[in-house]
Protein backbone atom coordinates (compact mmCIF):
# COMPACT_ATOMS: atom_id res chain seq x y z
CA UNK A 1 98.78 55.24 87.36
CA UNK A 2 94.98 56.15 85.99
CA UNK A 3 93.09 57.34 89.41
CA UNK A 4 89.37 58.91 89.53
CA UNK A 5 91.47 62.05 92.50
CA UNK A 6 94.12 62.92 90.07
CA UNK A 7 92.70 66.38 88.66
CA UNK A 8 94.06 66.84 84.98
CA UNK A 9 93.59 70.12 83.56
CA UNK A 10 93.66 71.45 79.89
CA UNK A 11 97.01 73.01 78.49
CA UNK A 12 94.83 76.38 78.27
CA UNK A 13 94.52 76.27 82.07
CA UNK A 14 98.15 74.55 82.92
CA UNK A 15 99.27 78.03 80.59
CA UNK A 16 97.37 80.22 82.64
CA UNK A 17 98.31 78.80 86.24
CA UNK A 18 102.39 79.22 85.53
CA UNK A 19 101.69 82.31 84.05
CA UNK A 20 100.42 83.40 87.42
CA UNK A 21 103.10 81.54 89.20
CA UNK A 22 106.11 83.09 86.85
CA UNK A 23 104.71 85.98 85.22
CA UNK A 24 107.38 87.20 82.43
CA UNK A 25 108.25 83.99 81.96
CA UNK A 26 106.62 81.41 78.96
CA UNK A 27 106.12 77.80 79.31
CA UNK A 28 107.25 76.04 76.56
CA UNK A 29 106.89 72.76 77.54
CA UNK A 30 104.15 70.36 79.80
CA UNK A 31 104.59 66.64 80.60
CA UNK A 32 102.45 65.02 82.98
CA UNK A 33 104.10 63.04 85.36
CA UNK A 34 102.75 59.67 86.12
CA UNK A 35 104.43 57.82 88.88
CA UNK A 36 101.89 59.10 91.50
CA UNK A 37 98.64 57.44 92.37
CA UNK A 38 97.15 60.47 94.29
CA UNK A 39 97.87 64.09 92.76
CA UNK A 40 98.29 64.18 89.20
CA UNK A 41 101.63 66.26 88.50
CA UNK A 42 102.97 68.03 85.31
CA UNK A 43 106.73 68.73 84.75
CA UNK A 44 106.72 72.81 83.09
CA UNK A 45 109.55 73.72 81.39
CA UNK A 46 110.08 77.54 80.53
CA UNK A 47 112.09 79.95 78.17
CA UNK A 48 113.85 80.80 81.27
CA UNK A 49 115.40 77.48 81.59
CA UNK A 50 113.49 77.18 84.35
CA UNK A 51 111.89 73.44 84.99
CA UNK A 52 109.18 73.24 87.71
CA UNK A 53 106.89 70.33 89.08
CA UNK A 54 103.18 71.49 89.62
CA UNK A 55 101.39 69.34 91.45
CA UNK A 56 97.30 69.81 91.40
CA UNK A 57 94.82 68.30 94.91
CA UNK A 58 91.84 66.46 93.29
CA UNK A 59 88.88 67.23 92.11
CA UNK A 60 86.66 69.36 94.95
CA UNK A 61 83.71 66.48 93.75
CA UNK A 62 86.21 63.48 94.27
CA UNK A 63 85.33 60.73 96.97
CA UNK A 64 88.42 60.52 99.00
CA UNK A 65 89.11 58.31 102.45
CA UNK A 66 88.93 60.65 105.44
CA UNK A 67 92.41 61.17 106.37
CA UNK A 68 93.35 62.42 102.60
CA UNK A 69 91.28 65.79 103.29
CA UNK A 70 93.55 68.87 102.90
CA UNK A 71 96.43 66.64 102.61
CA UNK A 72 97.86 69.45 100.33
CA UNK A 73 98.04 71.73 102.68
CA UNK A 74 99.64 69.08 104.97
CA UNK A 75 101.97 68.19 102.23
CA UNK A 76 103.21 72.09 102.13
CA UNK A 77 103.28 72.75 105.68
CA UNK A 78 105.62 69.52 106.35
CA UNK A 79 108.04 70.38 103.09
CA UNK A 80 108.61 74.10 104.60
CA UNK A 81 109.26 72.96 108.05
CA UNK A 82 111.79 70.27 106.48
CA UNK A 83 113.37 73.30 104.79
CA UNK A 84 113.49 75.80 107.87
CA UNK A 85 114.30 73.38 110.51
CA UNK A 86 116.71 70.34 108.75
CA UNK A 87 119.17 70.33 106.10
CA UNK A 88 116.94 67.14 104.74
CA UNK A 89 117.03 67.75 100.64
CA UNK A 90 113.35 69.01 99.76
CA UNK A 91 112.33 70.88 96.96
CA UNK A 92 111.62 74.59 97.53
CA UNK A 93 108.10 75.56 96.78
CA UNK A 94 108.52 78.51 94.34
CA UNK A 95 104.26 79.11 94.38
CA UNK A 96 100.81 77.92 96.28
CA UNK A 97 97.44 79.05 95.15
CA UNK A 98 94.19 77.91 96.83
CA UNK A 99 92.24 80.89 95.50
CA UNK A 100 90.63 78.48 93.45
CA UNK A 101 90.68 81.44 90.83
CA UNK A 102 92.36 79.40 87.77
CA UNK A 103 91.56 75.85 88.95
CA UNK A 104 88.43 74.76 91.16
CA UNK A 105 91.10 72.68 93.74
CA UNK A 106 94.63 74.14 95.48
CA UNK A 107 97.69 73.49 93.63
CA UNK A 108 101.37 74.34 93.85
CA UNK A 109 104.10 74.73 91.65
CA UNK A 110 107.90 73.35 93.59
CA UNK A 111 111.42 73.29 92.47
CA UNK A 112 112.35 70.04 89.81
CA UNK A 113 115.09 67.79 91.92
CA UNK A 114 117.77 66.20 89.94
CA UNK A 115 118.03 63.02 89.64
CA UNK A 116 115.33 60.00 89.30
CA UNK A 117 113.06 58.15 91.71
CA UNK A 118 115.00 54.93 93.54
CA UNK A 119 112.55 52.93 92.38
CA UNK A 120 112.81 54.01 88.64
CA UNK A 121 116.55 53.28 88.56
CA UNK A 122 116.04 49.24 89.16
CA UNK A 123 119.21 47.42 88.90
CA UNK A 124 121.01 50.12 87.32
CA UNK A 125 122.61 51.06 90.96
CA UNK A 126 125.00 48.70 92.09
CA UNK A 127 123.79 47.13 95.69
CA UNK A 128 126.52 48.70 97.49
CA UNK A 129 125.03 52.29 96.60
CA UNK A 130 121.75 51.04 97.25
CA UNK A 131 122.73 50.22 101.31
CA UNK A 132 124.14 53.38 100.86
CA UNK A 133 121.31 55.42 99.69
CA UNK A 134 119.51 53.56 102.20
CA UNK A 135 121.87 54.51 105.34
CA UNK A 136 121.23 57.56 103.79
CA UNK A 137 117.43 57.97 103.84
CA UNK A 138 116.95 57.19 107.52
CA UNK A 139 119.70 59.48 108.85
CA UNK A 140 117.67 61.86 106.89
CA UNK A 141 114.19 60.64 108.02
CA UNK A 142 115.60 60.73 111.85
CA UNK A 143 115.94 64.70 111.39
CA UNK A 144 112.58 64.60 109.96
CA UNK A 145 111.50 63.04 113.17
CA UNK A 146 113.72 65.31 115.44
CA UNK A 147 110.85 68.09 114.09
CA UNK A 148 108.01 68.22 116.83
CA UNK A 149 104.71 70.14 117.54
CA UNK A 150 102.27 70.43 119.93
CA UNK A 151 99.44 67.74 119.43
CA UNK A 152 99.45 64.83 117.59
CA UNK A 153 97.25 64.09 114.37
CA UNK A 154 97.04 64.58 110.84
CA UNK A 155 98.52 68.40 110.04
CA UNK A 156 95.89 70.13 108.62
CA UNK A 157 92.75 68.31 110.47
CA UNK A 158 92.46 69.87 113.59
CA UNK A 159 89.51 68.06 114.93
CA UNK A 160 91.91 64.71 114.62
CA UNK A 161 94.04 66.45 116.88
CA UNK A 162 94.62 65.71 121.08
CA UNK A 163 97.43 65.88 122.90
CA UNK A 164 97.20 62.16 123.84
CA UNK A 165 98.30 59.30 120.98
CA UNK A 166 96.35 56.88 121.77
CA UNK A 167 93.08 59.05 121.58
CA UNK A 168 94.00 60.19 118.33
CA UNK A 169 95.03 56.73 116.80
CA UNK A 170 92.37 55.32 117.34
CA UNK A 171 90.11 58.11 116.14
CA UNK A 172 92.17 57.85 112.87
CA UNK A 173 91.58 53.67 113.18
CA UNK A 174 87.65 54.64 113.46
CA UNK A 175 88.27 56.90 110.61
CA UNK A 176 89.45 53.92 108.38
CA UNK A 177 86.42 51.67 109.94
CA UNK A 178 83.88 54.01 108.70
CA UNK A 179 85.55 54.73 105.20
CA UNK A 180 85.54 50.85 104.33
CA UNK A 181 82.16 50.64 105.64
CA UNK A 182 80.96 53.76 103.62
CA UNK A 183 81.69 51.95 100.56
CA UNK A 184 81.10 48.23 101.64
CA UNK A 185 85.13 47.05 100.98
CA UNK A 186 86.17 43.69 102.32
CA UNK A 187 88.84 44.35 104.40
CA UNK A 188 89.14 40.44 104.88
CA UNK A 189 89.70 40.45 108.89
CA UNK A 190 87.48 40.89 112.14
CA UNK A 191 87.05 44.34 112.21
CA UNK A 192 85.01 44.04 115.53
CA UNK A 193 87.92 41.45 116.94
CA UNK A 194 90.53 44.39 116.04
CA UNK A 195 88.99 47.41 117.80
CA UNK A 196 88.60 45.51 121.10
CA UNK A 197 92.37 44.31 120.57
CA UNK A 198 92.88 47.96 120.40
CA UNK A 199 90.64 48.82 123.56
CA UNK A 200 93.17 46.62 125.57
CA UNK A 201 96.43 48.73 123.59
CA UNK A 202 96.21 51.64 125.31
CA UNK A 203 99.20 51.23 127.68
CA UNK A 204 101.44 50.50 124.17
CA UNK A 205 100.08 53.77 122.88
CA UNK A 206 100.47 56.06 126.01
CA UNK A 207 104.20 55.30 125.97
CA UNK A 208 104.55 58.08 122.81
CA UNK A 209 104.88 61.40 124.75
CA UNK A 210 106.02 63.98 122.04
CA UNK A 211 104.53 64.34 118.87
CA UNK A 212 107.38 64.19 116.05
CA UNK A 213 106.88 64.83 111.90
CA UNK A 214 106.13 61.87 110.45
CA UNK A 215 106.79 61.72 106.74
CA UNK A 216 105.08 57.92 106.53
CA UNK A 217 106.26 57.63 103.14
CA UNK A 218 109.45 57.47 102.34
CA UNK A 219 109.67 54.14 100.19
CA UNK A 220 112.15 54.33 97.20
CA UNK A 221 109.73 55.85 94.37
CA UNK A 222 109.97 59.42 97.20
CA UNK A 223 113.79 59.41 97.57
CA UNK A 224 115.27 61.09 94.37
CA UNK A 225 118.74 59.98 93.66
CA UNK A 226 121.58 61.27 91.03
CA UNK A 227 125.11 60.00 91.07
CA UNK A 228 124.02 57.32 94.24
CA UNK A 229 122.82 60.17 96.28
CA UNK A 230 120.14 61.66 97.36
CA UNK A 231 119.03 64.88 95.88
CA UNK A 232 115.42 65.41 97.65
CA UNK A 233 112.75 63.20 99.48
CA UNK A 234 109.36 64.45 97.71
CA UNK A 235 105.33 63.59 98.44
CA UNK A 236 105.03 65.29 101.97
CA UNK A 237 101.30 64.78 101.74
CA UNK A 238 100.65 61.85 104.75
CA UNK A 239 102.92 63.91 107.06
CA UNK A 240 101.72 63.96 110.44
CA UNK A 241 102.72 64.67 114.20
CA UNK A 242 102.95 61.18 115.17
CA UNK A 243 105.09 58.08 116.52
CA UNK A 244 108.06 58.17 113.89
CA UNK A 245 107.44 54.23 114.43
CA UNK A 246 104.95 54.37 112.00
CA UNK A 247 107.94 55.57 109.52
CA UNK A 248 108.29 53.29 106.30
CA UNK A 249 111.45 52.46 107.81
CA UNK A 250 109.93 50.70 110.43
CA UNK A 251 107.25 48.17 108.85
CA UNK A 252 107.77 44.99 110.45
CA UNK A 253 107.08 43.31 106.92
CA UNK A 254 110.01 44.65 105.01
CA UNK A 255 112.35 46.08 107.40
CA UNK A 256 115.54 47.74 106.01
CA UNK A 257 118.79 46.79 108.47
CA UNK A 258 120.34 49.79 105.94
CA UNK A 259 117.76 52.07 107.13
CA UNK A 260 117.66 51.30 110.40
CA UNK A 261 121.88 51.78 111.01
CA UNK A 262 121.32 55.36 109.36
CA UNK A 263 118.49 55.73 111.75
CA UNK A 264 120.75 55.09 114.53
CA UNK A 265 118.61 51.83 115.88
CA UNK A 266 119.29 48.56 115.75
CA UNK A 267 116.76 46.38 116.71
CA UNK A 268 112.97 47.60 118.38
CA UNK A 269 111.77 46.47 122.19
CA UNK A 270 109.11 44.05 122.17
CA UNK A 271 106.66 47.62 122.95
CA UNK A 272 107.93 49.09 119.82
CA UNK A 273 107.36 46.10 117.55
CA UNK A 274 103.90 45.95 118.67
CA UNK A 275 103.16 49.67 118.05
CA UNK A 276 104.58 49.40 114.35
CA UNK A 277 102.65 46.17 114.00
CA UNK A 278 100.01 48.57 114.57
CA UNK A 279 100.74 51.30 112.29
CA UNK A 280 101.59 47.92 109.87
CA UNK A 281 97.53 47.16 110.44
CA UNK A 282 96.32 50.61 110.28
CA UNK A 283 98.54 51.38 106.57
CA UNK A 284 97.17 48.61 105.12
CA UNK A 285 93.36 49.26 105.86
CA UNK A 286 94.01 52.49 104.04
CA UNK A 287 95.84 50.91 101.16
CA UNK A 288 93.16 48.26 100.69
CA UNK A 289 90.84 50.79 99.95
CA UNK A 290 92.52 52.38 97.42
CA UNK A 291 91.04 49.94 94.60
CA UNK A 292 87.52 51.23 95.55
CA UNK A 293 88.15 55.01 96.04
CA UNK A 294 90.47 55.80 93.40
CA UNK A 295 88.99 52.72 91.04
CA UNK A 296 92.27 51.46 89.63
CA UNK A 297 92.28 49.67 86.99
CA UNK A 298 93.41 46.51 88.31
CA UNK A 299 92.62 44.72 91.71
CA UNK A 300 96.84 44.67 92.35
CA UNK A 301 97.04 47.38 94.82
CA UNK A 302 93.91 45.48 97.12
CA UNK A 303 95.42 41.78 96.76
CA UNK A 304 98.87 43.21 97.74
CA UNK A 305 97.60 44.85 100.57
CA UNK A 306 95.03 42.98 102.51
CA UNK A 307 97.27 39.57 101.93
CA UNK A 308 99.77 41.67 104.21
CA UNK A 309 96.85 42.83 106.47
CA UNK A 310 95.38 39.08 107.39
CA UNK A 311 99.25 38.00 108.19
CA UNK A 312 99.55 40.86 110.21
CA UNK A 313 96.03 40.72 112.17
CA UNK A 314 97.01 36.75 112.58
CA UNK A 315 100.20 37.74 113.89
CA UNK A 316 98.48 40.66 116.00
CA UNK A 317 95.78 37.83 117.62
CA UNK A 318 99.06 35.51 118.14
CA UNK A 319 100.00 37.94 120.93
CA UNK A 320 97.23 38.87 122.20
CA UNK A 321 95.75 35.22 122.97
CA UNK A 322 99.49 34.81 124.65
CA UNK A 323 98.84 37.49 126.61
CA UNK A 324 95.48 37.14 127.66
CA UNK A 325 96.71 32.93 129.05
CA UNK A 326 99.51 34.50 131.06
């Protein structure tokens, strides 16, 4: 995926930065890896034997949406709590550099999983492993979740931080607002009509208490599978202390009964489903804007996304209007 925040460097520098990272070591090989849409990445190999992923934050002069600043340094944070605190599969990051000495933005060289992507092995898994892999992934993500911290908001942004949920959602919803607005994107729904839906949401909010690790994306091109199973979850960057309802898991448009078993829920109250309606709403005023910030080469991502958001802001005025009658 061609994006104007991935932040490709020359082999010269690529050379210098593992140098730093494994000195007495010599990389004889660089591949750029190009299933992402935000970082760029580069696969290293070395004399050693050694293979590492290097993953680069963009360009200091890129226009990015609000919530993606430091997201690096969310995306680290999140990966070595996974590692101290679960026995979730991450990769173990061997070096981090923000000294902004070799290259003008942070970067950070991890461990290479084995396996492939879930997503890049198609129909070459039977089904069976697939409800497998996917029982799998959300007894993992639950001991993501089981991880929690003291205020809720995005990791590394602490003015987006409060100890209440609701005051931070909808500081991260005002967020979104202002980015689409900023850069004049149709979002294709009352944005006025939504905020004072979520004026009269506060109750729905106020029942999240304790603010959990959120990985928020943890569809099949993160989970990393060999033999049908999984090896590592990878791209930590969205992590946030959060409602784990706003886990992929969890979208009301595509929800996994696999998932949810290895979760350990069944079904969600009538509360719940209207929180991850919510976070359903909020995810794809982000992903609409994607097309605009990161100008993609082809509208896909935008017509994807905001044909889920007007079903789900119809669906979202549906109860509302019930509730206002009765």
């Amino acid at each position: 995926m061609i994006s104007m925040t991935k932040n490709t460097q020359s082999r010269e520098t690529l050379l210098q930065m593992a140098q730093k990272a494994f000195p007495g070591e010599t990389c004889t090989k660089i591949q750029e890896l190009t299933e992402g849409y935000f970082n760029v990445a580069y696969l290293l190999l070395f004399d050693s034997g050694r293979e590492s992923v290097l993953k680069i934050a963009p360009p200091k002069d890129a226009r990015i949406m609000s919530y993606e600043k430091n997201i690096m340094y969310s995306e680290v944070t999140a990966m070595r709590l996974a590692a101290q605190k679960t026995d979730v599969p991450v990769a173990e990051i061997l070096f981090f550099d923000d000294s902004l000495t070799l290259c003008s933005s942070p970067y950070f060289f991890m461990e290479k999983l084995e396996g492939n992507s879930l997503s890049s092995l198609g129909d070459s898994i039977p089904d069976s492993d697939k409800k497998k892999i996917r029982k799998d992934s959300g007894m993992l993500n639950r001991k993501i979740n089981n991880i929690t911290g003291e205020s809720f908001g995005y990791i590394c942004q602490p003015p987006m931080q409060d100890k209440n949920w609701y005051t931070v959602f909808c500081r991260m919803m005002e967020m979104a607002f202002s980015d689409a607005e900023a850069m004049s994107i149709d979002l294709k729904i009352s944005v006025p009509l939504l905020k004072r839906f979520l004026e009269n949401s506060r109750t729905v909010f106020e029942q999240v208490t304790v603010p959990c690790l959120v990985h928020w994306d943890l569809w099949d091109g993160n989970i990393f599978v060999k033999n049908s199973s999984i090896t590592g979850l990878i791209d930590w960057e969205r992590s946030l202390w959060a409602d784990p309802l706003m886990e992929v898991g969890f979208r009301t448009y595509g929800q996994d009964p696999d998932f949810l078993s290895g979760y350990g829920r069944e079904t969600l109250s009538s509360q719940e489903y209207l929180r991850a309606l919510w976070y359903d709403i909020y995810l794809m005023v982000l992903v609409a804007q994607e097309y605009t910030y990161r100008q993609y080469e082809t509208t896909q991502m935008y017509d994807w996304s905001t044909g889920i958001l007007t079903d789900k802001f119809a669906e979202l005025s549906q109860y509302y209007t019930r509730t206002s009658k009765s």
